[in-house]
C-alpha atoms as a PDB file:
ATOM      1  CA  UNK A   1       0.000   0.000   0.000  1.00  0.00           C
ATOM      2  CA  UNK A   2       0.974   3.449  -0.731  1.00  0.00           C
ATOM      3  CA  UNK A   3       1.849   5.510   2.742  1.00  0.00           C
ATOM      4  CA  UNK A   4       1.130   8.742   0.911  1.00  0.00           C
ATOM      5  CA  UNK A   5      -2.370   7.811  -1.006  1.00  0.00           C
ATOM      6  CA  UNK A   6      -4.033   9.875   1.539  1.00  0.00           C
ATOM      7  CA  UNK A   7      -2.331  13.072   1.222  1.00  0.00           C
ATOM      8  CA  UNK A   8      -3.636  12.638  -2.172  1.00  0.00           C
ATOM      9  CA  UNK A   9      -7.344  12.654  -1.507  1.00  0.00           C
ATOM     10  CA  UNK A  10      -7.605  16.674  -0.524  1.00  0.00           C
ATOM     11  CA  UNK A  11      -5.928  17.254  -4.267  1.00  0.00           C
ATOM     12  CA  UNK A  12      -8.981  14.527  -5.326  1.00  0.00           C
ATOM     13  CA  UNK A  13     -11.493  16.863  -3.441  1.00  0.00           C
ATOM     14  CA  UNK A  14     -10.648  19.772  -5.062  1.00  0.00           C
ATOM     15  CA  UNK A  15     -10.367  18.349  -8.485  1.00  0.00           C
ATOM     16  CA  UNK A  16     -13.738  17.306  -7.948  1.00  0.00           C
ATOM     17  CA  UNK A  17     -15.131  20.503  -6.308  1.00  0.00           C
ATOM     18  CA  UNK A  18     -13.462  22.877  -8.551  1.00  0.00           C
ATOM     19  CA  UNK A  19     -15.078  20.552 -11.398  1.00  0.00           C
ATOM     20  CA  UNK A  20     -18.925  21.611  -9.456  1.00  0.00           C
ATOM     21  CA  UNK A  21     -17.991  25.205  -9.616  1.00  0.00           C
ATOM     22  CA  UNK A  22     -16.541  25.107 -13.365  1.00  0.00           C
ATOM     23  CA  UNK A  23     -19.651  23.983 -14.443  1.00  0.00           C
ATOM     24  CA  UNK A  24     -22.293  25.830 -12.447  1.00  0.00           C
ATOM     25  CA  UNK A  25     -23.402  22.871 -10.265  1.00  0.00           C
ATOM     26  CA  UNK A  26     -22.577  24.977  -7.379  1.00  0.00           C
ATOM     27  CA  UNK A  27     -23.084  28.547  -8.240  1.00  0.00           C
ATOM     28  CA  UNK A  28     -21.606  32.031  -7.581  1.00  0.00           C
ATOM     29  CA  UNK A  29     -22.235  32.853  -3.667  1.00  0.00           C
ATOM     30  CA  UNK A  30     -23.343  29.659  -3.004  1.00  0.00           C
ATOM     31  CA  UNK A  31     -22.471  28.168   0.217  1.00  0.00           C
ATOM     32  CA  UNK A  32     -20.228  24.948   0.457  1.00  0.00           C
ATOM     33  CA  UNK A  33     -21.516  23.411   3.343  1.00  0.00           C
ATOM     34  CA  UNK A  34     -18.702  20.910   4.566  1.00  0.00           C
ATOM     35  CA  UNK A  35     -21.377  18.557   6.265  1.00  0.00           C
ATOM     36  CA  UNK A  36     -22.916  18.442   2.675  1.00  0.00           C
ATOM     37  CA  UNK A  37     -19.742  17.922   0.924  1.00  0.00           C
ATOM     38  CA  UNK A  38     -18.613  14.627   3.399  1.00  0.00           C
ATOM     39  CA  UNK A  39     -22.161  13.313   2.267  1.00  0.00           C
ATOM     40  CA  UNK A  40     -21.900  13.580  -1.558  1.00  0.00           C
ATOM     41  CA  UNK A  41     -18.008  12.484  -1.376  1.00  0.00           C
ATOM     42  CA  UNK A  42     -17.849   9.887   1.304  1.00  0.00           C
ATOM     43  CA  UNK A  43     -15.307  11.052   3.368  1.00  0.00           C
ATOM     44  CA  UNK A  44     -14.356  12.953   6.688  1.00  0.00           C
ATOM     45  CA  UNK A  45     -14.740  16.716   7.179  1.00  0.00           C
ATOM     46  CA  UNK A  46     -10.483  16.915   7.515  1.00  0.00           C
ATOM     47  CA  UNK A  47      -9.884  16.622   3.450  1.00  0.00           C
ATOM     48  CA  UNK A  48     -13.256  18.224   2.585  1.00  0.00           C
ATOM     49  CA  UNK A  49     -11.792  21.280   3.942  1.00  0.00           C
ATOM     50  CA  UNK A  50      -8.217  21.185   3.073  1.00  0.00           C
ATOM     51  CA  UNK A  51      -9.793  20.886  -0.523  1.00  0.00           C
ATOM     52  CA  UNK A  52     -11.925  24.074   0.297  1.00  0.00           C
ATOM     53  CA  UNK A  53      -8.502  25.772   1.581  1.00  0.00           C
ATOM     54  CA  UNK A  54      -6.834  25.007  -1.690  1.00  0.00           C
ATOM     55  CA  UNK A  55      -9.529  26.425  -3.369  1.00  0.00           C
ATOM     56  CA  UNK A  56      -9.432  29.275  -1.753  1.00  0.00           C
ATOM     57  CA  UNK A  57      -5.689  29.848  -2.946  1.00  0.00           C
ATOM     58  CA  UNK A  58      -6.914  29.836  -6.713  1.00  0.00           C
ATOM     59  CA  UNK A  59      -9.650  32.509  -5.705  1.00  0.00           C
ATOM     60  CA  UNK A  60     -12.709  29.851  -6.630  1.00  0.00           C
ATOM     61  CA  UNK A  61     -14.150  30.150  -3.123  1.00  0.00           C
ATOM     62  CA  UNK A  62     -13.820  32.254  -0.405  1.00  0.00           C
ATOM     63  CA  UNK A  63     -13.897  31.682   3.278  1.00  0.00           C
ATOM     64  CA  UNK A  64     -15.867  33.854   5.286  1.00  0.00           C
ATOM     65  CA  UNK A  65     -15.044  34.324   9.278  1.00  0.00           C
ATOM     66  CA  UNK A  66     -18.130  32.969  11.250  1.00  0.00           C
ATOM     67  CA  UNK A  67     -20.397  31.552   8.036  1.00  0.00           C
ATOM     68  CA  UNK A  68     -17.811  29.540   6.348  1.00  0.00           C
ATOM     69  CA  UNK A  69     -16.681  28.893   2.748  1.00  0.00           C
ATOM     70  CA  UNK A  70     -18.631  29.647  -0.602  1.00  0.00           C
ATOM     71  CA  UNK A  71     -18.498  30.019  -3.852  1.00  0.00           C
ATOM     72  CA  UNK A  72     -16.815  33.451  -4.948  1.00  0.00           C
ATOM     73  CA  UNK A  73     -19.619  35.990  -6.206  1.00  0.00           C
ATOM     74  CA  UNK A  74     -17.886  38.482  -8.377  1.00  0.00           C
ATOM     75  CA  UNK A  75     -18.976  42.166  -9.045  1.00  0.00           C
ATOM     76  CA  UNK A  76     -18.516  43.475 -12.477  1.00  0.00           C
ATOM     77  CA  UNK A  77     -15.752  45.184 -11.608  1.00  0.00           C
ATOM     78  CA  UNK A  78     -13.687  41.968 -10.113  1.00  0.00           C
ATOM     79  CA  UNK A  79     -14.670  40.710 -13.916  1.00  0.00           C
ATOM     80  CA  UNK A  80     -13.546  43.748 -15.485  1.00  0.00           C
ATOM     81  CA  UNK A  81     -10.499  43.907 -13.395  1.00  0.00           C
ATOM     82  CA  UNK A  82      -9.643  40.101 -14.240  1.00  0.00           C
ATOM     83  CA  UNK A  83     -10.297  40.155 -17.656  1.00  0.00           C
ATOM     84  CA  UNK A  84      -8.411  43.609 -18.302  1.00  0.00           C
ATOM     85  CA  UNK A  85      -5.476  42.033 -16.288  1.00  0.00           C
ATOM     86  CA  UNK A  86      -5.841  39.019 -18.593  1.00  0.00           C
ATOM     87  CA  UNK A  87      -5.503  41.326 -21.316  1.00  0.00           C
ATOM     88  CA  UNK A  88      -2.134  42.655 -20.548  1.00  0.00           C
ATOM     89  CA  UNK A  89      -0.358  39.118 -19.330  1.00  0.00           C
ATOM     90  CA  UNK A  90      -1.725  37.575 -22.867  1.00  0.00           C
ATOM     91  CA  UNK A  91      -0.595  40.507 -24.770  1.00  0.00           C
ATOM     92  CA  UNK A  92       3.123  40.317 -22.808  1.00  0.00           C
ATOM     93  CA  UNK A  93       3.555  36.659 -23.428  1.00  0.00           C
ATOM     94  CA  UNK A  94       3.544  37.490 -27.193  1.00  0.00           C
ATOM     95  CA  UNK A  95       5.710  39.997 -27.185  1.00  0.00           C
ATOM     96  CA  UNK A  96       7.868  37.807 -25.050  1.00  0.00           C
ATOM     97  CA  UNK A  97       8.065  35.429 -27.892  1.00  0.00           C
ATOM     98  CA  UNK A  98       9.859  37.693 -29.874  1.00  0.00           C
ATOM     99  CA  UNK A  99      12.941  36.877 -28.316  1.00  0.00           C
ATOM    100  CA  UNK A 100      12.929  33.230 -29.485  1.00  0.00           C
ATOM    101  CA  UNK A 101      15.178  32.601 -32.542  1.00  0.00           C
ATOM    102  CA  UNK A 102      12.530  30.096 -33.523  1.00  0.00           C
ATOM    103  CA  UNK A 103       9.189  30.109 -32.769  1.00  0.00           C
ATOM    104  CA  UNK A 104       8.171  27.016 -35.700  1.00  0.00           C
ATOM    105  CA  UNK A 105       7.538  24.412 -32.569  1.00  0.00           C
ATOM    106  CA  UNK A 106       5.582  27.330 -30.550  1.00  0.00           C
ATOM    107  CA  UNK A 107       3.356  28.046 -33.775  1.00  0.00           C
ATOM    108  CA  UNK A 108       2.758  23.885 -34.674  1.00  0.00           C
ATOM    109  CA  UNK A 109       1.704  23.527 -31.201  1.00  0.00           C
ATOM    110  CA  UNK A 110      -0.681  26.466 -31.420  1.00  0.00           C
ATOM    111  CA  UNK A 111      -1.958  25.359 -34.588  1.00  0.00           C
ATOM    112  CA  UNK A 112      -3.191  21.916 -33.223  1.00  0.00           C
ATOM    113  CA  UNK A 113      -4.632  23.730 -30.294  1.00  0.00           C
ATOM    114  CA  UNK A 114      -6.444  25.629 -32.819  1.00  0.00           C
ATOM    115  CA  UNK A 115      -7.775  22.520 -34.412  1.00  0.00           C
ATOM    116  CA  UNK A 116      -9.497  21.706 -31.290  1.00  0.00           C
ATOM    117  CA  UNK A 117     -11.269  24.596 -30.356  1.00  0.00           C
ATOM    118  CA  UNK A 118     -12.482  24.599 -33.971  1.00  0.00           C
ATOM    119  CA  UNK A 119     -13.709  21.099 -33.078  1.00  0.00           C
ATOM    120  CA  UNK A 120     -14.547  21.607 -29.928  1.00  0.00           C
ATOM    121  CA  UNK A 121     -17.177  24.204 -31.337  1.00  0.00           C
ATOM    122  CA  UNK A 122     -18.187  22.158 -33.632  1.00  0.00           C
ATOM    123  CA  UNK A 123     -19.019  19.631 -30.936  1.00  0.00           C
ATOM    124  CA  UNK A 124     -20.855  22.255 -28.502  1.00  0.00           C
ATOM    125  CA  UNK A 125     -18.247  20.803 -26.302  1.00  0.00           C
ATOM    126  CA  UNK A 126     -18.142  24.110 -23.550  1.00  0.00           C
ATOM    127  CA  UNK A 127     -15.656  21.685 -21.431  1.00  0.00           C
ATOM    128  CA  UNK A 128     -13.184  20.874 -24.264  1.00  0.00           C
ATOM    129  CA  UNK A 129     -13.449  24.338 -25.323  1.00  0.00           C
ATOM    130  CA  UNK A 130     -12.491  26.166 -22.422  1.00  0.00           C
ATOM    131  CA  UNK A 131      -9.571  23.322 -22.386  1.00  0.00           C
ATOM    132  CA  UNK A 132      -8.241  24.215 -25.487  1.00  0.00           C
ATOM    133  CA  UNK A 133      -8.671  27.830 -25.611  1.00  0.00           C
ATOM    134  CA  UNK A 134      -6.575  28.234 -21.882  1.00  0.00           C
ATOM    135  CA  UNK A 135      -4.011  25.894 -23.330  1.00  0.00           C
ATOM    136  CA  UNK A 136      -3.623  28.090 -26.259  1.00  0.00           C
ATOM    137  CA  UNK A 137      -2.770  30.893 -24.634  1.00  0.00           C
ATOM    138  CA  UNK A 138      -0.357  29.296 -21.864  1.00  0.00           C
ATOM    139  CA  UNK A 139       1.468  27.779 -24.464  1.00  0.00           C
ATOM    140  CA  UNK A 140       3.520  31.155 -25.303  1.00  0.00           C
ATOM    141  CA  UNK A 141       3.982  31.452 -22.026  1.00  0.00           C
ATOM    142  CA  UNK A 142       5.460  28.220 -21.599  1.00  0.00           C
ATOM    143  CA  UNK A 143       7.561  28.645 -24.633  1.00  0.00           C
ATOM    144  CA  UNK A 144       9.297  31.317 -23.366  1.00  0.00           C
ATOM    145  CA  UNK A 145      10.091  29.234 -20.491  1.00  0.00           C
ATOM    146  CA  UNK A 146       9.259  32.379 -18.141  1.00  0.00           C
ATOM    147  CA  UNK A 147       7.886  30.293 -15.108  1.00  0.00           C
ATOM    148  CA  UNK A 148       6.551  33.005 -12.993  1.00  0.00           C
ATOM    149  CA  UNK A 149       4.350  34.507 -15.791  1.00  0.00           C
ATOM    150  CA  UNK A 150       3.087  30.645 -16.791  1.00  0.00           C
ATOM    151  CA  UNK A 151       2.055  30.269 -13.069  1.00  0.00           C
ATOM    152  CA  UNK A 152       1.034  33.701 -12.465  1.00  0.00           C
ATOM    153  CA  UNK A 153      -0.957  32.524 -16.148  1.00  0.00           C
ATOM    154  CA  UNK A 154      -2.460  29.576 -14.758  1.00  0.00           C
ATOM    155  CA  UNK A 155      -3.546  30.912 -11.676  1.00  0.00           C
ATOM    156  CA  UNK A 156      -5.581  33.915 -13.391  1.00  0.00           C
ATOM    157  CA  UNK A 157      -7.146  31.096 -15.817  1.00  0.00           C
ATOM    158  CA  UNK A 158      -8.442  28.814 -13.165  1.00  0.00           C
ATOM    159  CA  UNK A 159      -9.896  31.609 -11.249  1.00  0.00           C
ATOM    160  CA  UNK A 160     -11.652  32.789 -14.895  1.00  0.00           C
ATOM    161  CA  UNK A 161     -12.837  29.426 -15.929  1.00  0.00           C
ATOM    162  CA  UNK A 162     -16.136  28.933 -14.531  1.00  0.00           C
ATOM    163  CA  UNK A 163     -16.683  32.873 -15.959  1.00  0.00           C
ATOM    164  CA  UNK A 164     -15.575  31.437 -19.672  1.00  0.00           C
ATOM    165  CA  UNK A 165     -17.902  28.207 -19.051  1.00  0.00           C
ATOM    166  CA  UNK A 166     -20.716  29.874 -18.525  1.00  0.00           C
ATOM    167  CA  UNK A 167     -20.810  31.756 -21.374  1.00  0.00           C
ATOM    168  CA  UNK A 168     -19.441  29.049 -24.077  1.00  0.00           C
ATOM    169  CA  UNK A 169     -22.743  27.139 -22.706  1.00  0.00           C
ATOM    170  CA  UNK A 170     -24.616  29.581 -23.399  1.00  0.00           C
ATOM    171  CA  UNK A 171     -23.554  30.799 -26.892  1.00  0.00           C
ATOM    172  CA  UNK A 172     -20.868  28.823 -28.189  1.00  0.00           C
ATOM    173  CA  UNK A 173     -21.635  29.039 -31.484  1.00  0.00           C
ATOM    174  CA  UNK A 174     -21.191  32.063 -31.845  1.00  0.00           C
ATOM    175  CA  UNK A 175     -17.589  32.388 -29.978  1.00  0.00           C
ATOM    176  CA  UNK A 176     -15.011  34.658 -32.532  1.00  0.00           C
ATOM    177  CA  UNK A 177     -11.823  32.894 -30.574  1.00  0.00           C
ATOM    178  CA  UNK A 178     -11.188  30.623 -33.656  1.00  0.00           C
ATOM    179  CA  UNK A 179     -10.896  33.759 -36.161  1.00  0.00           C
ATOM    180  CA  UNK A 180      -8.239  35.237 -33.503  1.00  0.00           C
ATOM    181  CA  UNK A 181      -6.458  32.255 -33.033  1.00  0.00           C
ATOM    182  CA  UNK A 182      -5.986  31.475 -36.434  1.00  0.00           C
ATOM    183  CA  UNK A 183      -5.038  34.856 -37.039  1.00  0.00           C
ATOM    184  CA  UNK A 184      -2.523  35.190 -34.011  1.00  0.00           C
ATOM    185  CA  UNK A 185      -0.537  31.418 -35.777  1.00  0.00           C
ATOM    186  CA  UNK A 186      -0.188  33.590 -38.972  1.00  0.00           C
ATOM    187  CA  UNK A 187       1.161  36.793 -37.655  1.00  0.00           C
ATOM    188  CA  UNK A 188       3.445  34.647 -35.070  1.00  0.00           C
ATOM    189  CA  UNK A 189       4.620  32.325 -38.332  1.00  0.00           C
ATOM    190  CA  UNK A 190       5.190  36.018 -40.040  1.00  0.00           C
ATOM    191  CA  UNK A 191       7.263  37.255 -36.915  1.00  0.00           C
ATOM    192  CA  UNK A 192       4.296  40.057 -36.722  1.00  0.00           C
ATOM    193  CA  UNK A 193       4.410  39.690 -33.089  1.00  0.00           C
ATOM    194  CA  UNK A 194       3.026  43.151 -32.484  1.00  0.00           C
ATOM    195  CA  UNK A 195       0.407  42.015 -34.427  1.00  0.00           C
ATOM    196  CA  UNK A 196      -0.228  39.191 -32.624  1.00  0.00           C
ATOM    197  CA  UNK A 197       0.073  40.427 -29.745  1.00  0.00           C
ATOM    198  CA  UNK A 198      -2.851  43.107 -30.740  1.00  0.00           C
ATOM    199  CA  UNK A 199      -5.084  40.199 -32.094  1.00  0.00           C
ATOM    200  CA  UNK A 200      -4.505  38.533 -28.077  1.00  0.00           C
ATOM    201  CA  UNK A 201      -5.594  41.621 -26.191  1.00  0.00           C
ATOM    202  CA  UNK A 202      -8.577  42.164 -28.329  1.00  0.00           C
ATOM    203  CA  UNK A 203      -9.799  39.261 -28.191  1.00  0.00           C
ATOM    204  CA  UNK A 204     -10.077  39.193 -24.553  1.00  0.00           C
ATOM    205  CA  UNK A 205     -11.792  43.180 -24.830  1.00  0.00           C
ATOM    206  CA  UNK A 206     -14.098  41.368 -27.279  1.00  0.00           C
ATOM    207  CA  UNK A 207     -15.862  38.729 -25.164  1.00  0.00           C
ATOM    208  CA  UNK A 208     -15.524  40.871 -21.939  1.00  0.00           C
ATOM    209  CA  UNK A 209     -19.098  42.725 -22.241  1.00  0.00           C
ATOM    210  CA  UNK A 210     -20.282  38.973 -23.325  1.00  0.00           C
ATOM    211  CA  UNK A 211     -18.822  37.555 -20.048  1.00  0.00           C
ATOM    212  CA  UNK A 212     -20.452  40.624 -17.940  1.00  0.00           C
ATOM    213  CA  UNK A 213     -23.880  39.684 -20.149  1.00  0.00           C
ATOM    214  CA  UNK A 214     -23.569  35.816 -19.197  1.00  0.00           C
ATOM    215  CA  UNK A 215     -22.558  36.710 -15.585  1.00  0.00           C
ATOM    216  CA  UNK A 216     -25.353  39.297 -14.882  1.00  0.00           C
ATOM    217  CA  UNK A 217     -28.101  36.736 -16.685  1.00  0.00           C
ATOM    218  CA  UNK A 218     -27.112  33.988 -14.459  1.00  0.00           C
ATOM    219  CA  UNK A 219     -27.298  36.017 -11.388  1.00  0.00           C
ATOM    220  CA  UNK A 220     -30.681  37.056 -12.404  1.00  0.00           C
ATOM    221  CA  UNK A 221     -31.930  33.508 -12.560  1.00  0.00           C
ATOM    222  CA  UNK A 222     -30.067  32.669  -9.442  1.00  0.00           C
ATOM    223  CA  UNK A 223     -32.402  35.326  -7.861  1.00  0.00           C
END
């Protein structure tokens, strides 16, 4: 038996958790009642809220003193601020890039990534999308082998993705991100990374009123 299987379960937990809030099956300012949580997962209260901690460091949920943890409920202006700061980072990684000597493997890898959000639309797969499109834009990030800003990256993602779920469920048809990431391989295969760079940032500007729209909506049913 493996002595360290159960420091693995509270990583499980939030997997699993984080999975509930991606997808809306726990929503914005909901509470996360631990009693509730040891019932649907079948453990103790010790890992359910370990899990809830580690949440908490990637800004899904937030622990309140005296009522507990919940689900983080954004204002428009956390959104705004997120999305702008999003904006930038994406927009920096390109430019980044510029330093490479060779950026053929960087531009292959975004070009397959490309292939599946195409598909991924095609599918109505919101999941797969949201996959795809994060991984897209980490990638340059990861090329440049600039750890901080692929953590500080990843970080920013997670704490977006249940904002970027809800609206590729709702209208993922009619998502531009293909047209921008198609056009961001070209200008990086020209060594247009200015270009690029401009296609990144307003692409992000783009959906934002869309992810306000989605947000507000769902708040409106929640009420």
């Amino acid at each position: 038996m493996d002595v360290k299987a159960p420091a693995t379960i509270p990583y499980f937990l939030q997997e699993q958790i984080r999975e509930l809030i991606v997808d809306g099956t726990i929503r914005p300012g909901q509470p996360l009642r631990e009693q509730e949580l040891e019932q649907r997962f079948g453990t103790s209260r010790s890992p359910i809220r370990e899990a809830l901690r580690l949440l908490e460091l990637s800004g899904l949920v937030t622990h309140i003193q005296r009522k507990g943890f919940r689900v983080t409920l954004y204002t428009e202006t956390q959104i705004r601020h997120l999305y702008m700061l999003r904006a930038e980072l994406d927009a920096y990684c390109i430019r980044q890039v510029a330093e490479m000597p060779d950026v053929g493997p960087l531009v292959a890898e975004l070009g397959g990534l490309h292939e599946e959000i195409v598909a991924a639309t095609g599918r109505g797969d919101a999941r797969e999308f949201i996959a795809a499109s994060r991984d897209f834009y980490l990638a340059a990030a990861r090329f440049t082998g600039n750890a901080p800003l692929t953590t500080m990256l990843s970080k920013l993602y997670e704490q977006i993705e249940p904002l970027g779920y809800l609206l590729a469920r709702q209208s993922l048809e009619a998502n531009t991100i293909a047209a921008y990431t198609e056009g961001i391989i070209q200008a990086l295969g020209d060594r247009a990374f200015e270009r690029a760079a401009d296609l990144t940032r307003r692409y992000v500007l783009e959906v934002l009123p869309e992810i306000l729209g989605a947000y507000r909506e769902a708040a409106l049913q929640d009420a």
